[in-house]
PDB file of N, CA and C in Angstrom:
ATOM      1  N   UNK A   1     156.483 159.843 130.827  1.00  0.00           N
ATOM      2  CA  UNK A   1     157.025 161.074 131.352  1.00  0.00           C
ATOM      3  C   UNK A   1     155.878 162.061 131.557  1.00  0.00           C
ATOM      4  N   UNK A   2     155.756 162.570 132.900  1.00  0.00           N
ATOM      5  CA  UNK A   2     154.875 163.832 133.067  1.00  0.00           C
ATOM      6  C   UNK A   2     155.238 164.653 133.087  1.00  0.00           C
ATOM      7  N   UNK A   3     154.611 165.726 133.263  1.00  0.00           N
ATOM      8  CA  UNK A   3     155.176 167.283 133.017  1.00  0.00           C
ATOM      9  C   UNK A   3     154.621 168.359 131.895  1.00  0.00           C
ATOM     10  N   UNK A   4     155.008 169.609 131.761  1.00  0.00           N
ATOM     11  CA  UNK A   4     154.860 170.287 130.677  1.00  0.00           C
ATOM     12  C   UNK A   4     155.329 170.746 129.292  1.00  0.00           C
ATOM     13  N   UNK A   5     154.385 170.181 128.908  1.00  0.00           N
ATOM     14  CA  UNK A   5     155.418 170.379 126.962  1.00  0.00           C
ATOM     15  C   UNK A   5     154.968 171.678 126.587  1.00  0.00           C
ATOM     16  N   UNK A   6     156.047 172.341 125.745  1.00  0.00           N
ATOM     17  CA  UNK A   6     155.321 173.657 125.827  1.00  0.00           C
ATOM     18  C   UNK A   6     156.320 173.780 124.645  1.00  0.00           C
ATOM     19  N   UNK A   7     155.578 174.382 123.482  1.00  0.00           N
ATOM     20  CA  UNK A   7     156.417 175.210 121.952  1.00  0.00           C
ATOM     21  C   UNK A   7     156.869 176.251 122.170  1.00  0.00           C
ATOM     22  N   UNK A   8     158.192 176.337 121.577  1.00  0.00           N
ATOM     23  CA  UNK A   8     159.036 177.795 122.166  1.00  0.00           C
ATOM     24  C   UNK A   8     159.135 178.486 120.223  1.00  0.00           C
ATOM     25  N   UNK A   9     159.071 179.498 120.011  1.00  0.00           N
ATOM     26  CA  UNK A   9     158.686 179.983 118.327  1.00  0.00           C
ATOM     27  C   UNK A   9     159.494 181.419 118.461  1.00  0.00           C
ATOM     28  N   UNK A  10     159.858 181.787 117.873  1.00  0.00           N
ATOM     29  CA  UNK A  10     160.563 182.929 117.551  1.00  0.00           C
ATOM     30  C   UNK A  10     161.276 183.255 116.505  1.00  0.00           C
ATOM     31  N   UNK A  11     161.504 184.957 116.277  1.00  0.00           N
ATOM     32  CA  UNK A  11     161.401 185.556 115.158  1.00  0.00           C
ATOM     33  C   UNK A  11     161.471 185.620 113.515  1.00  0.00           C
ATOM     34  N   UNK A  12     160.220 185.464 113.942  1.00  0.00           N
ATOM     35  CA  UNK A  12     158.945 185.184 112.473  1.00  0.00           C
ATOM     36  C   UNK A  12     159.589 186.451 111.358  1.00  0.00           C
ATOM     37  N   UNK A  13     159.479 187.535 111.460  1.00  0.00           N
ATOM     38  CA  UNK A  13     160.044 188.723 110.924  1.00  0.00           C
ATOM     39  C   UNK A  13     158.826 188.806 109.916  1.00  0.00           C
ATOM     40  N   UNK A  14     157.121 188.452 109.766  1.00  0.00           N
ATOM     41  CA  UNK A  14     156.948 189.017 109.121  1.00  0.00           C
ATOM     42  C   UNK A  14     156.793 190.020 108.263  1.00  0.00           C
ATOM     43  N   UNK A  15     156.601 189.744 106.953  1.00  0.00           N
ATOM     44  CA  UNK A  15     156.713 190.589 106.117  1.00  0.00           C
ATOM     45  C   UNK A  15     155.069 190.550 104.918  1.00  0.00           C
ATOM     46  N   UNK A  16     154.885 191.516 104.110  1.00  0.00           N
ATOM     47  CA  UNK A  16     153.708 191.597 103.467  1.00  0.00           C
ATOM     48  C   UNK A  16     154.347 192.235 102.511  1.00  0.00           C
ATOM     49  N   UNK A  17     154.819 191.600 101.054  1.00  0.00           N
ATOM     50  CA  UNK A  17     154.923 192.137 100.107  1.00  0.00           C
ATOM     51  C   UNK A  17     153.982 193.092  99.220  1.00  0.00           C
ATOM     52  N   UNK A  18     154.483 194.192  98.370  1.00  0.00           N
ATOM     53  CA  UNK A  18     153.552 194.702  97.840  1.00  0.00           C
ATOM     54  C   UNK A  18     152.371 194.504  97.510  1.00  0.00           C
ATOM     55  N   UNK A  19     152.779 192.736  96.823  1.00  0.00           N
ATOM     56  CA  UNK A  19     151.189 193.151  95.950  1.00  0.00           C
ATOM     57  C   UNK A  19     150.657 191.995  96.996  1.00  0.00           C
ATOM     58  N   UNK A  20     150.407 192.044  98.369  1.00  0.00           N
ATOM     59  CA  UNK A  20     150.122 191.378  99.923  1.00  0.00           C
ATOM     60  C   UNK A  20     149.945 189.811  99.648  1.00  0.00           C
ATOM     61  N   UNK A  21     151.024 189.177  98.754  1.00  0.00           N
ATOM     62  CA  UNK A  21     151.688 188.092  99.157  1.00  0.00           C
ATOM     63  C   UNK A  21     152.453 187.759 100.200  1.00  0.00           C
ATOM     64  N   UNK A  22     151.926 186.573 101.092  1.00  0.00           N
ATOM     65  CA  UNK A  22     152.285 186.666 102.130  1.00  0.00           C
ATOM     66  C   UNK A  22     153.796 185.672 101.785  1.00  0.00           C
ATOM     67  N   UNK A  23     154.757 185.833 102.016  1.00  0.00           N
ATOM     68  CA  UNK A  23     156.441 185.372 101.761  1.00  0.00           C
ATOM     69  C   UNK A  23     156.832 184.195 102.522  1.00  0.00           C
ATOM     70  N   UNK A  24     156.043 183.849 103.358  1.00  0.00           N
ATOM     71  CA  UNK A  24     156.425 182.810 104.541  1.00  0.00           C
ATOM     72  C   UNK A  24     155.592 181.055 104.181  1.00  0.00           C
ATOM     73  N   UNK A  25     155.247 180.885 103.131  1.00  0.00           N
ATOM     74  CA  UNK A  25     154.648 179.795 102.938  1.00  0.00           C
ATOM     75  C   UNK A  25     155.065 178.504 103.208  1.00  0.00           C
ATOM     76  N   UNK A  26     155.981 178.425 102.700  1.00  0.00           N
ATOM     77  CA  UNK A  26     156.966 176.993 102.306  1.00  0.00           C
ATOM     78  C   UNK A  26     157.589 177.035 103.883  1.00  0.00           C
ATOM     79  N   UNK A  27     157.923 177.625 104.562  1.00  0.00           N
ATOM     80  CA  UNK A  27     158.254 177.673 106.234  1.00  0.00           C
ATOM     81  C   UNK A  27     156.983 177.526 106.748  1.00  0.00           C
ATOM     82  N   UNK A  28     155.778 178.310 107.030  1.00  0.00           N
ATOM     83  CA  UNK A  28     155.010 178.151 107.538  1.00  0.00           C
ATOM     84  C   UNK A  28     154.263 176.460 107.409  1.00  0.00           C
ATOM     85  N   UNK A  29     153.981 175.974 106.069  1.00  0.00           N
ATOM     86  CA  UNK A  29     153.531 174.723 105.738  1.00  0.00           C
ATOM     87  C   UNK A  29     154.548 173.796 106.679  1.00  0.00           C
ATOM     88  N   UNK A  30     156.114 173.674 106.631  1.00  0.00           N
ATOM     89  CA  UNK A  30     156.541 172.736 107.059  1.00  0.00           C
ATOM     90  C   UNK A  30     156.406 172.842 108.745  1.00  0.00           C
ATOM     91  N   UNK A  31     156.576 173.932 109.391  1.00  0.00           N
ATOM     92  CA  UNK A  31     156.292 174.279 110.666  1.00  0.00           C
ATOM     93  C   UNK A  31     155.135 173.528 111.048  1.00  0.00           C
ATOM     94  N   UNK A  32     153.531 173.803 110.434  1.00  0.00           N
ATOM     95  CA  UNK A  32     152.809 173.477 110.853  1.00  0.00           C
ATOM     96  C   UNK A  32     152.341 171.809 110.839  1.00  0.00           C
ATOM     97  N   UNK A  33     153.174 171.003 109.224  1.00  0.00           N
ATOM     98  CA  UNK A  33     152.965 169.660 109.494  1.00  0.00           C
ATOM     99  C   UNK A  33     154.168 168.981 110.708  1.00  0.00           C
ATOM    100  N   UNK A  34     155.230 169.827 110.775  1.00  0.00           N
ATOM    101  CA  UNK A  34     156.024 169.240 112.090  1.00  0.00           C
ATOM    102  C   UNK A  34     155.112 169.377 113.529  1.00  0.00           C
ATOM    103  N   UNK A  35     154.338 171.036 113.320  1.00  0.00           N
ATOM    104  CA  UNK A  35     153.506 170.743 115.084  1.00  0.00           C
ATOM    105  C   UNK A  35     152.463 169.588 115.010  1.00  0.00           C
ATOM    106  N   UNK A  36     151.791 169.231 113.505  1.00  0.00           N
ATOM    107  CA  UNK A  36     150.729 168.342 113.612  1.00  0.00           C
ATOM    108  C   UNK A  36     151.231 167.034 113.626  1.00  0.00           C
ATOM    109  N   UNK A  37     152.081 166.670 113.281  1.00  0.00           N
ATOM    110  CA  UNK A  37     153.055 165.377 113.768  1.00  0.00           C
ATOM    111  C   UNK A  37     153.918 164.818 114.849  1.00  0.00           C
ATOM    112  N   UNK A  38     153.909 166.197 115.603  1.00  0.00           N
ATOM    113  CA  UNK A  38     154.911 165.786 116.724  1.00  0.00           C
ATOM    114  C   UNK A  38     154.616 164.691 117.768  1.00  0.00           C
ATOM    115  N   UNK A  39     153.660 164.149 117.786  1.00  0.00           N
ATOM    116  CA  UNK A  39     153.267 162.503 118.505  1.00  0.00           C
ATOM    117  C   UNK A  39     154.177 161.635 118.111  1.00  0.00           C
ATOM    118  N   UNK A  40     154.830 162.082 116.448  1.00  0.00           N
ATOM    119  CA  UNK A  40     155.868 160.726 116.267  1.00  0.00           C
ATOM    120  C   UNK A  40     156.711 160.781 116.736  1.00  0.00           C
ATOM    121  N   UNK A  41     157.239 161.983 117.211  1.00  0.00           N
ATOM    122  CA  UNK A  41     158.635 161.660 118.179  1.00  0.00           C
ATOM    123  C   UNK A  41     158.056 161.375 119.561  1.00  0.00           C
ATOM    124  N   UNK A  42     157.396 161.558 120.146  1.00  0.00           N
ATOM    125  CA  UNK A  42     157.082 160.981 121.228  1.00  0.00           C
ATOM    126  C   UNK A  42     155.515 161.246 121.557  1.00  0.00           C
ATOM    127  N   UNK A  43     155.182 160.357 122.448  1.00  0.00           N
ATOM    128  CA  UNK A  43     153.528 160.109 122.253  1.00  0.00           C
ATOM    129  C   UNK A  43     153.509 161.412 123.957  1.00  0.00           C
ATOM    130  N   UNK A  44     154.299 162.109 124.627  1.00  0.00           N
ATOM    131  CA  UNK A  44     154.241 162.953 125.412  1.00  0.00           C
ATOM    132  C   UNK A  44     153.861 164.108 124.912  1.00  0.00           C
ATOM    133  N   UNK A  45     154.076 164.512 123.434  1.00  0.00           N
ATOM    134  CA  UNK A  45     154.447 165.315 122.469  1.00  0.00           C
ATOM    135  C   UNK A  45     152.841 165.563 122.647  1.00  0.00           C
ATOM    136  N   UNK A  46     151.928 164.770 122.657  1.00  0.00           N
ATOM    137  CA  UNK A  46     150.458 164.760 121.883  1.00  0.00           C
ATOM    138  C   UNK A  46     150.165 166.129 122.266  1.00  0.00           C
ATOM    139  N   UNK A  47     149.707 166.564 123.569  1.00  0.00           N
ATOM    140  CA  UNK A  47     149.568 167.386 124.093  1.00  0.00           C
ATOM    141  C   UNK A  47     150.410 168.847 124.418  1.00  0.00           C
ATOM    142  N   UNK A  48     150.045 169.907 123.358  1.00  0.00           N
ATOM    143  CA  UNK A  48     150.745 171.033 124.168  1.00  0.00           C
ATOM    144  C   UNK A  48     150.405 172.249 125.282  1.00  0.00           C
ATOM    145  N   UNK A  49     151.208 171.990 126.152  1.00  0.00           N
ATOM    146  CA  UNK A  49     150.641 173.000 127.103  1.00  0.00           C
ATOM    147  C   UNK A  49     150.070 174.250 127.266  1.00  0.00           C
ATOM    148  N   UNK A  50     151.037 174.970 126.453  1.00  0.00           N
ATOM    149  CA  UNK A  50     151.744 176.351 126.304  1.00  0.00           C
ATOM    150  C   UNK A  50     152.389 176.972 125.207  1.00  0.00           C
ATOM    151  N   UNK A  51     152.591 177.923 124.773  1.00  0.00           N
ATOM    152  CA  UNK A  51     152.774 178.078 123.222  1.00  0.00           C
ATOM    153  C   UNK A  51     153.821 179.465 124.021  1.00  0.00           C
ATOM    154  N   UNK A  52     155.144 179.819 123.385  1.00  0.00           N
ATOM    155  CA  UNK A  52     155.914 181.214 123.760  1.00  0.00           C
ATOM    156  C   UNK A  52     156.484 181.281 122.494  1.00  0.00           C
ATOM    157  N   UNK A  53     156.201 182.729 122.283  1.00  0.00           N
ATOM    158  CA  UNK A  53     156.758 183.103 121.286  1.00  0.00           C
ATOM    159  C   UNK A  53     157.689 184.317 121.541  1.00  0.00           C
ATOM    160  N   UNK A  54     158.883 184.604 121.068  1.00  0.00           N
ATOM    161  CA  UNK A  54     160.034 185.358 121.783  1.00  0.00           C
ATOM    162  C   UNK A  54     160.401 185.847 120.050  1.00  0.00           C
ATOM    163  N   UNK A  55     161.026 187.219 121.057  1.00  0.00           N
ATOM    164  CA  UNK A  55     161.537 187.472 119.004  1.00  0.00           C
ATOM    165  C   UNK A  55     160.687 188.762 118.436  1.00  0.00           C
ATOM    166  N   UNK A  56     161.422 188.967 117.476  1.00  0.00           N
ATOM    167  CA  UNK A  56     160.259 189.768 116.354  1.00  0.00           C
ATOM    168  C   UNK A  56     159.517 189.420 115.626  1.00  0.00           C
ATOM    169  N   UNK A  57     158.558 189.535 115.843  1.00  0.00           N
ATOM    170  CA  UNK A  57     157.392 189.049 115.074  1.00  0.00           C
ATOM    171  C   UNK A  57     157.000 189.605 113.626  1.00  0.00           C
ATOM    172  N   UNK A  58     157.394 191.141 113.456  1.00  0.00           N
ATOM    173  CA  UNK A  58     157.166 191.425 112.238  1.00  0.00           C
ATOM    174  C   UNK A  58     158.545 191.667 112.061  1.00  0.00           C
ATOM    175  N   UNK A  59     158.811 192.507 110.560  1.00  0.00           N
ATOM    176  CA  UNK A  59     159.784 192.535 109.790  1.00  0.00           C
ATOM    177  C   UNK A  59     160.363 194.368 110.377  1.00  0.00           C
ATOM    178  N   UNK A  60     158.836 194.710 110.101  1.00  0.00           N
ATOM    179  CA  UNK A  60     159.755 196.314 110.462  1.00  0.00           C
ATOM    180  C   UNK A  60     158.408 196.482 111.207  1.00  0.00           C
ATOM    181  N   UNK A  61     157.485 196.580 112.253  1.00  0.00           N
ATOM    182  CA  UNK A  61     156.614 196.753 112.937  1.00  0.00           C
ATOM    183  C   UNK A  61     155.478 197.500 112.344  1.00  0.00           C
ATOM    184  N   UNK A  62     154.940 197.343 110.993  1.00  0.00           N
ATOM    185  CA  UNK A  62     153.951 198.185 110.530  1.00  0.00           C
ATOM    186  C   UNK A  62     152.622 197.140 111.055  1.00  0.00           C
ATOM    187  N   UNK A  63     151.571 197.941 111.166  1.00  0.00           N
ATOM    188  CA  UNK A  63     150.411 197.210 111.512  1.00  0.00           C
ATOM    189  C   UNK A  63     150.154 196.126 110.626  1.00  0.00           C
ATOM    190  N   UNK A  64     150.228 196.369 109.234  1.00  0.00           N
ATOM    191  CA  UNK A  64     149.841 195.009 108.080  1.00  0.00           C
ATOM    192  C   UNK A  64     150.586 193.791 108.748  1.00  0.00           C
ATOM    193  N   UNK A  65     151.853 193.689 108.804  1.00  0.00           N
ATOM    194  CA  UNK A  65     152.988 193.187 109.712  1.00  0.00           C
ATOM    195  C   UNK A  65     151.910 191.998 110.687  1.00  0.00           C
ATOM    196  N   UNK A  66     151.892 193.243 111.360  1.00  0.00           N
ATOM    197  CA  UNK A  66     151.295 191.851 112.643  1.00  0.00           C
ATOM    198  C   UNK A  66     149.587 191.189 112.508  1.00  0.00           C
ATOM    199  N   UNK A  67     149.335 191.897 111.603  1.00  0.00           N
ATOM    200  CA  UNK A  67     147.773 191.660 110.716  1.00  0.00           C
ATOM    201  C   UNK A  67     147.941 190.264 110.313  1.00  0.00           C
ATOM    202  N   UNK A  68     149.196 190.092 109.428  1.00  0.00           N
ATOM    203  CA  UNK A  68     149.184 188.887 108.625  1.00  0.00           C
ATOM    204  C   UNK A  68     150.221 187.869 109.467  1.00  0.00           C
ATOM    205  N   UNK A  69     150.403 188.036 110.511  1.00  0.00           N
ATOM    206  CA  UNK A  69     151.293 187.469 111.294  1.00  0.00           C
ATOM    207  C   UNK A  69     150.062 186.614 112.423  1.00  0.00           C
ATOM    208  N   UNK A  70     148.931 187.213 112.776  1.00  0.00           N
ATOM    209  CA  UNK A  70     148.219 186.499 113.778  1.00  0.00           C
ATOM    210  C   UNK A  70     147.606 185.518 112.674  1.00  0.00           C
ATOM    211  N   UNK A  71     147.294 186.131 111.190  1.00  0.00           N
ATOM    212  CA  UNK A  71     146.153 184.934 110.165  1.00  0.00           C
ATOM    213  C   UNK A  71     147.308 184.101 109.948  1.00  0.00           C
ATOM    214  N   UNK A  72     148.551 184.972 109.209  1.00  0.00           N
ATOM    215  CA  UNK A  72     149.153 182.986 108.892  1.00  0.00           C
ATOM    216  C   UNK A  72     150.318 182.621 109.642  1.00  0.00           C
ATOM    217  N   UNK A  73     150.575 183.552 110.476  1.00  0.00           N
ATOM    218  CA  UNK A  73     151.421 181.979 111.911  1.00  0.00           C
ATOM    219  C   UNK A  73     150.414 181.665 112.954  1.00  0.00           C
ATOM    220  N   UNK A  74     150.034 183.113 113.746  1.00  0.00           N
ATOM    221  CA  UNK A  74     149.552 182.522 115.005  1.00  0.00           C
ATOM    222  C   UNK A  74     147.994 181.468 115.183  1.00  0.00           C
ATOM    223  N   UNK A  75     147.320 182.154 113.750  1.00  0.00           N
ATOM    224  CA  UNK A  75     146.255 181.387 113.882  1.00  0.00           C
ATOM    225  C   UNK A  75     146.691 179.824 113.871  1.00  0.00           C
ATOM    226  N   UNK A  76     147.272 179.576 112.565  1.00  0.00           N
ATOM    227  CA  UNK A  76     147.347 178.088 112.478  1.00  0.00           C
ATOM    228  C   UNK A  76     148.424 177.253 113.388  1.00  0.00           C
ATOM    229  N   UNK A  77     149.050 177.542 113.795  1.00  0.00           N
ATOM    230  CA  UNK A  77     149.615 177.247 115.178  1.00  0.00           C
ATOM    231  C   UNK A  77     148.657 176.615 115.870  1.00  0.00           C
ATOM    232  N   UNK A  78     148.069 177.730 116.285  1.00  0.00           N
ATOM    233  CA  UNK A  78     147.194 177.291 117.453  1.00  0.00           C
ATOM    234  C   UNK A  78     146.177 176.303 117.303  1.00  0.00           C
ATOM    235  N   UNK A  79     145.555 176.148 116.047  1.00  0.00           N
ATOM    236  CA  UNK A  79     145.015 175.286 114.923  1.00  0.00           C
ATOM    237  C   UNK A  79     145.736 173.937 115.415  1.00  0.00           C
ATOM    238  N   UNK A  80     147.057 173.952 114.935  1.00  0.00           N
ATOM    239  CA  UNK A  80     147.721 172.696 114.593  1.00  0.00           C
ATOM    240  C   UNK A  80     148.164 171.648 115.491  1.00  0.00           C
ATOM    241  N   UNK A  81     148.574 172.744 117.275  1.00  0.00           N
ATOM    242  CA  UNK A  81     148.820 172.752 118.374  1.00  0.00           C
ATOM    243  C   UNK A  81     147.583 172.122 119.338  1.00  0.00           C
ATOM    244  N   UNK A  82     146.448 172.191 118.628  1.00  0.00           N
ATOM    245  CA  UNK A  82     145.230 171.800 119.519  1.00  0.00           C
ATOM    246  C   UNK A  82     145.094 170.562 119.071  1.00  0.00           C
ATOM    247  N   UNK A  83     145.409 169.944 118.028  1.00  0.00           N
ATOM    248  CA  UNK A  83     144.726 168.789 117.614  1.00  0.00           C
ATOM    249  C   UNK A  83     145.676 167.794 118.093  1.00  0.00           C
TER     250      UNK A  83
END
């Protein structure tokens, strides 16, 4: 099959607890071994095109919010998505 595979991601709602524990671990970990595996459902999968993310991204829009939202979703995404 040809064509474009492309990850669709939406609302993350990060959040940054007080003492700047980031709350999203145990989601984020399984997210990222499902993008680094996705060849097993299909070997079309290998390659992603395009990455969209739709949604709220933070929890209540404070700058920390989207601070810790590019280090621990978007970076490793894109990380996980390339390989």
């Amino acid at each position: 099959m040809a064509g474009l595979t492309w990850l669709h991601l939406s609302d993350w709602h990060q959040q940054v607890q007080k003492d700047g524990v980031f709350d999203r671990q145990v989601v984020l970990d399984a997210l990222i071994t499902d993008i680094k595996e996705r060849y097993k459902i299909h070997s079309d999968l290998a390659k992603v095109d395009f990455i969209v993310f739709s949604g709220d991204v933070a929890f209540s829009g404070k700058e920390n919010e989207y601070q810790a939202a590019v280090t621990h979703l978007f970076e490793p995404v894109l990380a996980a998505a390339s390989k």
